[in-house]
PDB file of N, CA and C in Angstrom:
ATOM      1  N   UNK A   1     103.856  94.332  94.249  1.00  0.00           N
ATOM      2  CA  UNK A   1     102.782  95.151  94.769  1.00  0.00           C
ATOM      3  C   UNK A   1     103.399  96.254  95.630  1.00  0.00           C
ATOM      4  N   UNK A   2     103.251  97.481  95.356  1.00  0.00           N
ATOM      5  CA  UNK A   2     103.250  98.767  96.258  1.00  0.00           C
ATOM      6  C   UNK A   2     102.701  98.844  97.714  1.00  0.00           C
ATOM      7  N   UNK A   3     103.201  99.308  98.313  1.00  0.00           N
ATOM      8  CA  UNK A   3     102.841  99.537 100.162  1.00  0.00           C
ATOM      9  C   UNK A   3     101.394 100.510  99.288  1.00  0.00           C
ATOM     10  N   UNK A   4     101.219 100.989  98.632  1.00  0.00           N
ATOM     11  CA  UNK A   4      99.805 101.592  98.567  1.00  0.00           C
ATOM     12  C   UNK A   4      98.990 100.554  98.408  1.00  0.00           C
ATOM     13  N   UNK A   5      99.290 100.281  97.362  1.00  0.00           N
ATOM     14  CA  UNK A   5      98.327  98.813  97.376  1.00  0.00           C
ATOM     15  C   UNK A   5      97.728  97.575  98.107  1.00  0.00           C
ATOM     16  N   UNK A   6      98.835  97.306  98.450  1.00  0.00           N
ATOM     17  CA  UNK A   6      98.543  96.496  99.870  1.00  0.00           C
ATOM     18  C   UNK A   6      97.845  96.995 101.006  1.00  0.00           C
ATOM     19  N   UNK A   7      98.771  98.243 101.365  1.00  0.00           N
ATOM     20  CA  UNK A   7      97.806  99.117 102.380  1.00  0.00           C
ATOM     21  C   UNK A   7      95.800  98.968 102.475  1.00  0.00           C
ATOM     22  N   UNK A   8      95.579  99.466 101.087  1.00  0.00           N
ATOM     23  CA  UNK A   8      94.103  99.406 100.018  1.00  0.00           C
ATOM     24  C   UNK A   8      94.070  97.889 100.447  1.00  0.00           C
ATOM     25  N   UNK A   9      93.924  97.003 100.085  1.00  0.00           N
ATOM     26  CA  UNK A   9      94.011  95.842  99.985  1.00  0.00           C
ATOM     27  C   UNK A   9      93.687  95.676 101.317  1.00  0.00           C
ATOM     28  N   UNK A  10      94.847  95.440 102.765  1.00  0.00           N
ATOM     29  CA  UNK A  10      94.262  95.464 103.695  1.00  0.00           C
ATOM     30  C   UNK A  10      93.022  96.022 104.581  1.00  0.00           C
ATOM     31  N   UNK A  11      92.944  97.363 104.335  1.00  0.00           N
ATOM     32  CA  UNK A  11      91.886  98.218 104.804  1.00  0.00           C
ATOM     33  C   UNK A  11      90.778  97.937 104.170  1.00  0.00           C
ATOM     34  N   UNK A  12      90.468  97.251 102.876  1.00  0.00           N
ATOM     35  CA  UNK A  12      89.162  97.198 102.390  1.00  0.00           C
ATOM     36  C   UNK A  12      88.868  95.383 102.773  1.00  0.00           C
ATOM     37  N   UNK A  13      90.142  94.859 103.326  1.00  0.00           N
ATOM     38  CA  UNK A  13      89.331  93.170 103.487  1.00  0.00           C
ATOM     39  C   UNK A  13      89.550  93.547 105.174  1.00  0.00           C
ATOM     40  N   UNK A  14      89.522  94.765 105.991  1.00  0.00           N
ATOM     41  CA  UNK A  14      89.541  94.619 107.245  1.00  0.00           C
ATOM     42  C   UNK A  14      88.166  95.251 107.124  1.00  0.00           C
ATOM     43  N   UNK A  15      87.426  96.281 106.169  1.00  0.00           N
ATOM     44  CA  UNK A  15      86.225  96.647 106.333  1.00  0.00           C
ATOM     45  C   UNK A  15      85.245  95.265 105.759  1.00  0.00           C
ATOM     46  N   UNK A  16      85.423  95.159 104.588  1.00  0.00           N
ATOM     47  CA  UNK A  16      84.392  93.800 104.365  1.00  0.00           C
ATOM     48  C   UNK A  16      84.234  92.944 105.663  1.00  0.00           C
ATOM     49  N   UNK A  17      85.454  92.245 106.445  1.00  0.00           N
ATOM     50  CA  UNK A  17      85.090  91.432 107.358  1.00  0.00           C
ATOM     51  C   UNK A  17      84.515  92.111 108.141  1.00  0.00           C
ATOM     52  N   UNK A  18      84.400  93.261 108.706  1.00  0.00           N
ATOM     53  CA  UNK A  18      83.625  93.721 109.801  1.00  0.00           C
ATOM     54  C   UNK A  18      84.477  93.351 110.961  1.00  0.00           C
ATOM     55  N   UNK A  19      85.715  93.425 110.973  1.00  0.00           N
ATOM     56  CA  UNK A  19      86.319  92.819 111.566  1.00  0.00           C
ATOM     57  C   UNK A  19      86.366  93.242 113.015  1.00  0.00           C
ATOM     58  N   UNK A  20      86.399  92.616 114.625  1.00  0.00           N
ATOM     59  CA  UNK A  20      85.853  92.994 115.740  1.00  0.00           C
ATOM     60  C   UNK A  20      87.015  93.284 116.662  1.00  0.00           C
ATOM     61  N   UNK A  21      87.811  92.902 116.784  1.00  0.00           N
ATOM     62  CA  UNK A  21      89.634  93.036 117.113  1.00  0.00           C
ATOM     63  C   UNK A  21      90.620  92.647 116.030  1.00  0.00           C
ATOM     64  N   UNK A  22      91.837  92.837 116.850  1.00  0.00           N
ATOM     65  CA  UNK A  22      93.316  92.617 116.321  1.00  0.00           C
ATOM     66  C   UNK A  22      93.216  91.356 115.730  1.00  0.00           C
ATOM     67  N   UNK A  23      92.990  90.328 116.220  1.00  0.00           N
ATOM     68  CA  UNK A  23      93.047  89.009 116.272  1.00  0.00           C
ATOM     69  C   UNK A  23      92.433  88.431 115.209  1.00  0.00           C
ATOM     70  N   UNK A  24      91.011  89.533 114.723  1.00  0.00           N
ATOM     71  CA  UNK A  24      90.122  88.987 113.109  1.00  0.00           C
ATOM     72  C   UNK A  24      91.126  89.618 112.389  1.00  0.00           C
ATOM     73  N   UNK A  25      91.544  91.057 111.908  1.00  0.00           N
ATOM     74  CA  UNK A  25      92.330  91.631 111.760  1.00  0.00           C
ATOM     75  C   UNK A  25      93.482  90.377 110.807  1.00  0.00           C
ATOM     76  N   UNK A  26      94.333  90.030 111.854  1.00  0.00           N
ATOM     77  CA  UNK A  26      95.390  89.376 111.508  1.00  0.00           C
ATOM     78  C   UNK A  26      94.845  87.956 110.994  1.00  0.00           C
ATOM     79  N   UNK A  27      93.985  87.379 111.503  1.00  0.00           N
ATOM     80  CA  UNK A  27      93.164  85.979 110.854  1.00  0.00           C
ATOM     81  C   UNK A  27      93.310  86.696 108.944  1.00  0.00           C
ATOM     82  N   UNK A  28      92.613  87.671 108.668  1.00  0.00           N
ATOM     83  CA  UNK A  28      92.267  87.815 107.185  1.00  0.00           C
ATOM     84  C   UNK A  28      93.400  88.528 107.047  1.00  0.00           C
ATOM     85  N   UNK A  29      94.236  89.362 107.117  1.00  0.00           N
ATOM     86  CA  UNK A  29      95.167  90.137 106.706  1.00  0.00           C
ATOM     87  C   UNK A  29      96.635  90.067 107.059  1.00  0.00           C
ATOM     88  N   UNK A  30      96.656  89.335 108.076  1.00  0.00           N
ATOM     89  CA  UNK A  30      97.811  88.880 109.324  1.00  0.00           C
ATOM     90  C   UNK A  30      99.055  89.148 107.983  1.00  0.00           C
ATOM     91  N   UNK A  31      99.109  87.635 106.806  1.00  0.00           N
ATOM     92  CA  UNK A  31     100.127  87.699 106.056  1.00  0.00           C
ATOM     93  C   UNK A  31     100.268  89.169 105.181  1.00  0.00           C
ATOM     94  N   UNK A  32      99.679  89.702 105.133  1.00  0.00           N
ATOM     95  CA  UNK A  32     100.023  91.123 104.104  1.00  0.00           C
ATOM     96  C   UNK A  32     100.674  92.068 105.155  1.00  0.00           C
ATOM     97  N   UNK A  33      99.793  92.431 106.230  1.00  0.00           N
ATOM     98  CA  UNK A  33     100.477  93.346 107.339  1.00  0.00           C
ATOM     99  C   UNK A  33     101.815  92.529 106.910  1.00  0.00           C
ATOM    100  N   UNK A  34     102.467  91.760 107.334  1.00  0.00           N
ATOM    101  CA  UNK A  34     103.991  91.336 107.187  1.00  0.00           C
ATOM    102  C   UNK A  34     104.873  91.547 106.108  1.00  0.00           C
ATOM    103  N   UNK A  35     103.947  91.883 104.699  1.00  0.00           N
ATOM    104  CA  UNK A  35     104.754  92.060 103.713  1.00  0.00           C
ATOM    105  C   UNK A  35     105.149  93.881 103.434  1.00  0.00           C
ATOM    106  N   UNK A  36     104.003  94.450 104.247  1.00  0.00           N
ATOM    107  CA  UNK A  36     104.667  95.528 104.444  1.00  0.00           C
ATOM    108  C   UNK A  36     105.700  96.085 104.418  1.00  0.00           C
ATOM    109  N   UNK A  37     106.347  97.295 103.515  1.00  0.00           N
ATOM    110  CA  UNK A  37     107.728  97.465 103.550  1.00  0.00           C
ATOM    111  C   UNK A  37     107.703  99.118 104.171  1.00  0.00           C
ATOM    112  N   UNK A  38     109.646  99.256 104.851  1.00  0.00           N
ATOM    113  CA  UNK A  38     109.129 100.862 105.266  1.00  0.00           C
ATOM    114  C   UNK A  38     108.594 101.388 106.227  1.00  0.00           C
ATOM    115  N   UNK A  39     108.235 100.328 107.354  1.00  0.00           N
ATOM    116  CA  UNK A  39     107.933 100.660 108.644  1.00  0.00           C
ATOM    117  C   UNK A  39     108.497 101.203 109.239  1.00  0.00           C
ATOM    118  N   UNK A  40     108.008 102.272 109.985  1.00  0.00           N
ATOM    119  CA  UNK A  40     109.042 103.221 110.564  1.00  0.00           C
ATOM    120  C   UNK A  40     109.581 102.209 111.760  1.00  0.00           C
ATOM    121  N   UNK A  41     110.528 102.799 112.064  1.00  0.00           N
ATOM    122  CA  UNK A  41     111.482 102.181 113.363  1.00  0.00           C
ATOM    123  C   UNK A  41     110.967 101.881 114.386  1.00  0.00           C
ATOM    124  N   UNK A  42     110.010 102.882 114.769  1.00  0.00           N
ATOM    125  CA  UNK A  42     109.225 102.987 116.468  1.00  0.00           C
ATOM    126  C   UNK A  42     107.994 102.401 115.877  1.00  0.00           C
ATOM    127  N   UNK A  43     107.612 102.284 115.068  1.00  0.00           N
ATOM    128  CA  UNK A  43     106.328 101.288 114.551  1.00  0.00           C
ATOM    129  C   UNK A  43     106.383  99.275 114.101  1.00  0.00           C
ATOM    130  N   UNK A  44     107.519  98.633 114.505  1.00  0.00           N
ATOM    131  CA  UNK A  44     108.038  97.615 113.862  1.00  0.00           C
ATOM    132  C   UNK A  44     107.307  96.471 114.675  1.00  0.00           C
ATOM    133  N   UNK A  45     107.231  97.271 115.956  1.00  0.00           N
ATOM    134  CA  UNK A  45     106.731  96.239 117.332  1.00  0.00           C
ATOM    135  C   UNK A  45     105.219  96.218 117.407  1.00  0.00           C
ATOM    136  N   UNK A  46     104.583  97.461 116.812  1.00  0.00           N
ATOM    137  CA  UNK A  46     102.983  98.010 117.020  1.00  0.00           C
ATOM    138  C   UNK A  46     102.090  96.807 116.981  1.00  0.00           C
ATOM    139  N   UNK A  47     101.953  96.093 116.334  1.00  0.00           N
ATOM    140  CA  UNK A  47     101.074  95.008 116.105  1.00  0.00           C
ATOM    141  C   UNK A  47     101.131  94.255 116.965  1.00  0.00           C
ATOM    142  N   UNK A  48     102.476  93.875 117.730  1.00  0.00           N
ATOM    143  CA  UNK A  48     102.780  92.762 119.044  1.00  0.00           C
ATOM    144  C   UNK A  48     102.367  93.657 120.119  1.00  0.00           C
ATOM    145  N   UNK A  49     102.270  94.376 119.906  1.00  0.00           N
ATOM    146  CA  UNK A  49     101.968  95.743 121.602  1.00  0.00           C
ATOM    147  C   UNK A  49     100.675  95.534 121.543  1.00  0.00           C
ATOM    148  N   UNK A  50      99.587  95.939 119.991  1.00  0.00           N
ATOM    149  CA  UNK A  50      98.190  95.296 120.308  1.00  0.00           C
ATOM    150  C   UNK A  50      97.647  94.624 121.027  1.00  0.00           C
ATOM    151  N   UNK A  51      98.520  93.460 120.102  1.00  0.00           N
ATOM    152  CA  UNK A  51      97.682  92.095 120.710  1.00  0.00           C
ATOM    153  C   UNK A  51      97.861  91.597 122.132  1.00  0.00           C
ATOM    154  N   UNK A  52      98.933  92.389 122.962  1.00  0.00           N
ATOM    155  CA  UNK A  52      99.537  92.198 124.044  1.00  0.00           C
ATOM    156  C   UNK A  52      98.518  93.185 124.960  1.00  0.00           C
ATOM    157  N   UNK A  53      98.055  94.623 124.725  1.00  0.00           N
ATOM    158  CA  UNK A  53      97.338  95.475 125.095  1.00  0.00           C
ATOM    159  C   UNK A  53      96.041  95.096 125.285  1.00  0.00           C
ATOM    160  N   UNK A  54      95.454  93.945 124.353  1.00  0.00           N
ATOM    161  CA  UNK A  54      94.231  93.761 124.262  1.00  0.00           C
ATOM    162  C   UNK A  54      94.059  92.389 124.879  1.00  0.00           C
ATOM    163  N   UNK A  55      95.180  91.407 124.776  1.00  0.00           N
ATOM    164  CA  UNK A  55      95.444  90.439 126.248  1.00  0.00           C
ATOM    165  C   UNK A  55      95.634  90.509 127.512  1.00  0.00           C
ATOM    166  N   UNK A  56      96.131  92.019 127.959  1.00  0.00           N
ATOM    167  CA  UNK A  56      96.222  92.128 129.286  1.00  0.00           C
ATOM    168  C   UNK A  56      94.887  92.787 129.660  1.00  0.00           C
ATOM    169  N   UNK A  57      93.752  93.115 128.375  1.00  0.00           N
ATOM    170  CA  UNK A  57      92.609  94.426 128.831  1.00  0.00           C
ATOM    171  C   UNK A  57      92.550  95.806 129.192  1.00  0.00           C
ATOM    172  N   UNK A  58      93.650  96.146 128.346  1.00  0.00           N
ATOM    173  CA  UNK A  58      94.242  97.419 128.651  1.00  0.00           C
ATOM    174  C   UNK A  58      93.112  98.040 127.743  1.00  0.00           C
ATOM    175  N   UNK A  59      92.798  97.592 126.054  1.00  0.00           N
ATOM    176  CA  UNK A  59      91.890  98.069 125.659  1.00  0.00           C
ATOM    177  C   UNK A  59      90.998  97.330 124.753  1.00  0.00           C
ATOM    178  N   UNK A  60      89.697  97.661 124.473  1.00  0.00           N
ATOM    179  CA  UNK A  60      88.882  96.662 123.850  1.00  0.00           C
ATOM    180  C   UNK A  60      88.968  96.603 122.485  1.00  0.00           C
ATOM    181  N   UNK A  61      88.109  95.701 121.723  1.00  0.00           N
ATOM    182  CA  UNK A  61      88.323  94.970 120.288  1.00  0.00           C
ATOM    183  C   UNK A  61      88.135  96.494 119.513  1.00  0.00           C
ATOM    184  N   UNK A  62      87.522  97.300 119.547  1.00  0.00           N
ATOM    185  CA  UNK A  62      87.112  98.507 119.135  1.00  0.00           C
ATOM    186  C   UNK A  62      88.497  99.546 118.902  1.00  0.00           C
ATOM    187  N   UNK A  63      89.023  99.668 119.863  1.00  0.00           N
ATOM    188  CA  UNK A  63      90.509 100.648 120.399  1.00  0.00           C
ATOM    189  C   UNK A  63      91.287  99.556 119.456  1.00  0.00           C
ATOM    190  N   UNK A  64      91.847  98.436 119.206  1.00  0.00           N
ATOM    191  CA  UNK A  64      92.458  97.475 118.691  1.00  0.00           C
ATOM    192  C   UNK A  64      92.423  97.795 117.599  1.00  0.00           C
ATOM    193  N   UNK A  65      91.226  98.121 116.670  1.00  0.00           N
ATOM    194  CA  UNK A  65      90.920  98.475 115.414  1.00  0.00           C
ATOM    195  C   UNK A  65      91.516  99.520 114.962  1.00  0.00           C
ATOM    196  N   UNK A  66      91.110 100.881 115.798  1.00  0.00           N
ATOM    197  CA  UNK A  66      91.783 101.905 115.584  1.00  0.00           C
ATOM    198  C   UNK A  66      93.233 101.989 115.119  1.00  0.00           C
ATOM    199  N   UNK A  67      93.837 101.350 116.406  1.00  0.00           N
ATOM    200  CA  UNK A  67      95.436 101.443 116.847  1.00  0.00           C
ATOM    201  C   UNK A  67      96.276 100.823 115.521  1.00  0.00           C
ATOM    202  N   UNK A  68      95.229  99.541 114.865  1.00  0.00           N
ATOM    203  CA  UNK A  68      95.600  99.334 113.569  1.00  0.00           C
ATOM    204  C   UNK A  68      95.915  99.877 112.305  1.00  0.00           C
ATOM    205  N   UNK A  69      94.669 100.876 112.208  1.00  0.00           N
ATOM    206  CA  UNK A  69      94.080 101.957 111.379  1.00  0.00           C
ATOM    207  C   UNK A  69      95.518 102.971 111.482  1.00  0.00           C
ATOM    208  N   UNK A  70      95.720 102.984 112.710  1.00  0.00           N
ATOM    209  CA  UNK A  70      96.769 104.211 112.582  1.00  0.00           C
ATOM    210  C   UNK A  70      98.123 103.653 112.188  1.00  0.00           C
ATOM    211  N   UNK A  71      98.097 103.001 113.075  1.00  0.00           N
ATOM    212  CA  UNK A  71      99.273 102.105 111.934  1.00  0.00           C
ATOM    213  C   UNK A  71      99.160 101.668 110.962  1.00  0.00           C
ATOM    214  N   UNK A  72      98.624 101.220 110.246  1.00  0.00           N
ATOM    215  CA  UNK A  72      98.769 101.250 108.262  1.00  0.00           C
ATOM    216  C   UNK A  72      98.699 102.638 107.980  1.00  0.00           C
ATOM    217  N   UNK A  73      98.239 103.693 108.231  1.00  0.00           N
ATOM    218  CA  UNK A  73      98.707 104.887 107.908  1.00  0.00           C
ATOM    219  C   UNK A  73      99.713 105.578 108.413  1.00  0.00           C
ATOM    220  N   UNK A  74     100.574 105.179 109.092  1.00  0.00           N
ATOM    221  CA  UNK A  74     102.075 105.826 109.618  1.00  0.00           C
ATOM    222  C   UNK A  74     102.859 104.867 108.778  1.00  0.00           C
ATOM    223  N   UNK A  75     102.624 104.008 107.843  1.00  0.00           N
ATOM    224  CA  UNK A  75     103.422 103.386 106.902  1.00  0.00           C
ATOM    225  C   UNK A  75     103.244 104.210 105.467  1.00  0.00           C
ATOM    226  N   UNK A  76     104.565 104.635 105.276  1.00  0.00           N
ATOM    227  CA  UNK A  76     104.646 105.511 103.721  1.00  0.00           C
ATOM    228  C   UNK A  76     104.328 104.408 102.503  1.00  0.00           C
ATOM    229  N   UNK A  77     103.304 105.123 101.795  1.00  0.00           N
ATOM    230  CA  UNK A  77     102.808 104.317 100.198  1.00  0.00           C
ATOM    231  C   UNK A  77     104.103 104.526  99.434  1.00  0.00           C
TER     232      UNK A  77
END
């Protein structure tokens, strides 16, 4: 499977779930985010900074989503 595909794949089972933070997020998609290939360098940690950001209340389930969003798209198809 292609980083496009997967990418697709993730983003359409993170919209079906309706998903509310990082934490649903990774519940339905957790293992694919990982198979990801091609992550940029300064992006490798992004997902642990989330869930760390959204444990200390730095930002809510909403901002979590986003921060996701942008990261699967700073990953090249």
């Amino acid at each position: 499977m292609t980083n496009q595909q997967r990418k697709h794949m993730i983003l359409s089972a993170i919209k079906r779930a309706e998903c509310s933070d990082i934490h649903d997020v990774l519940r339905i998609a957790g293992e694919e985010i990982e198979c990801l290939e091609a992550v940029p360098f300064g992006s490798r940690n992004e997902i642990m900074r989330i869930c760390e950001d959204i444990a200390d209340g730095v930002i809510d389930g909403s901002e979590s989503i986003k921060r996701v969003m942008t990261f699967l798209n700073s990953i090249p198809d």
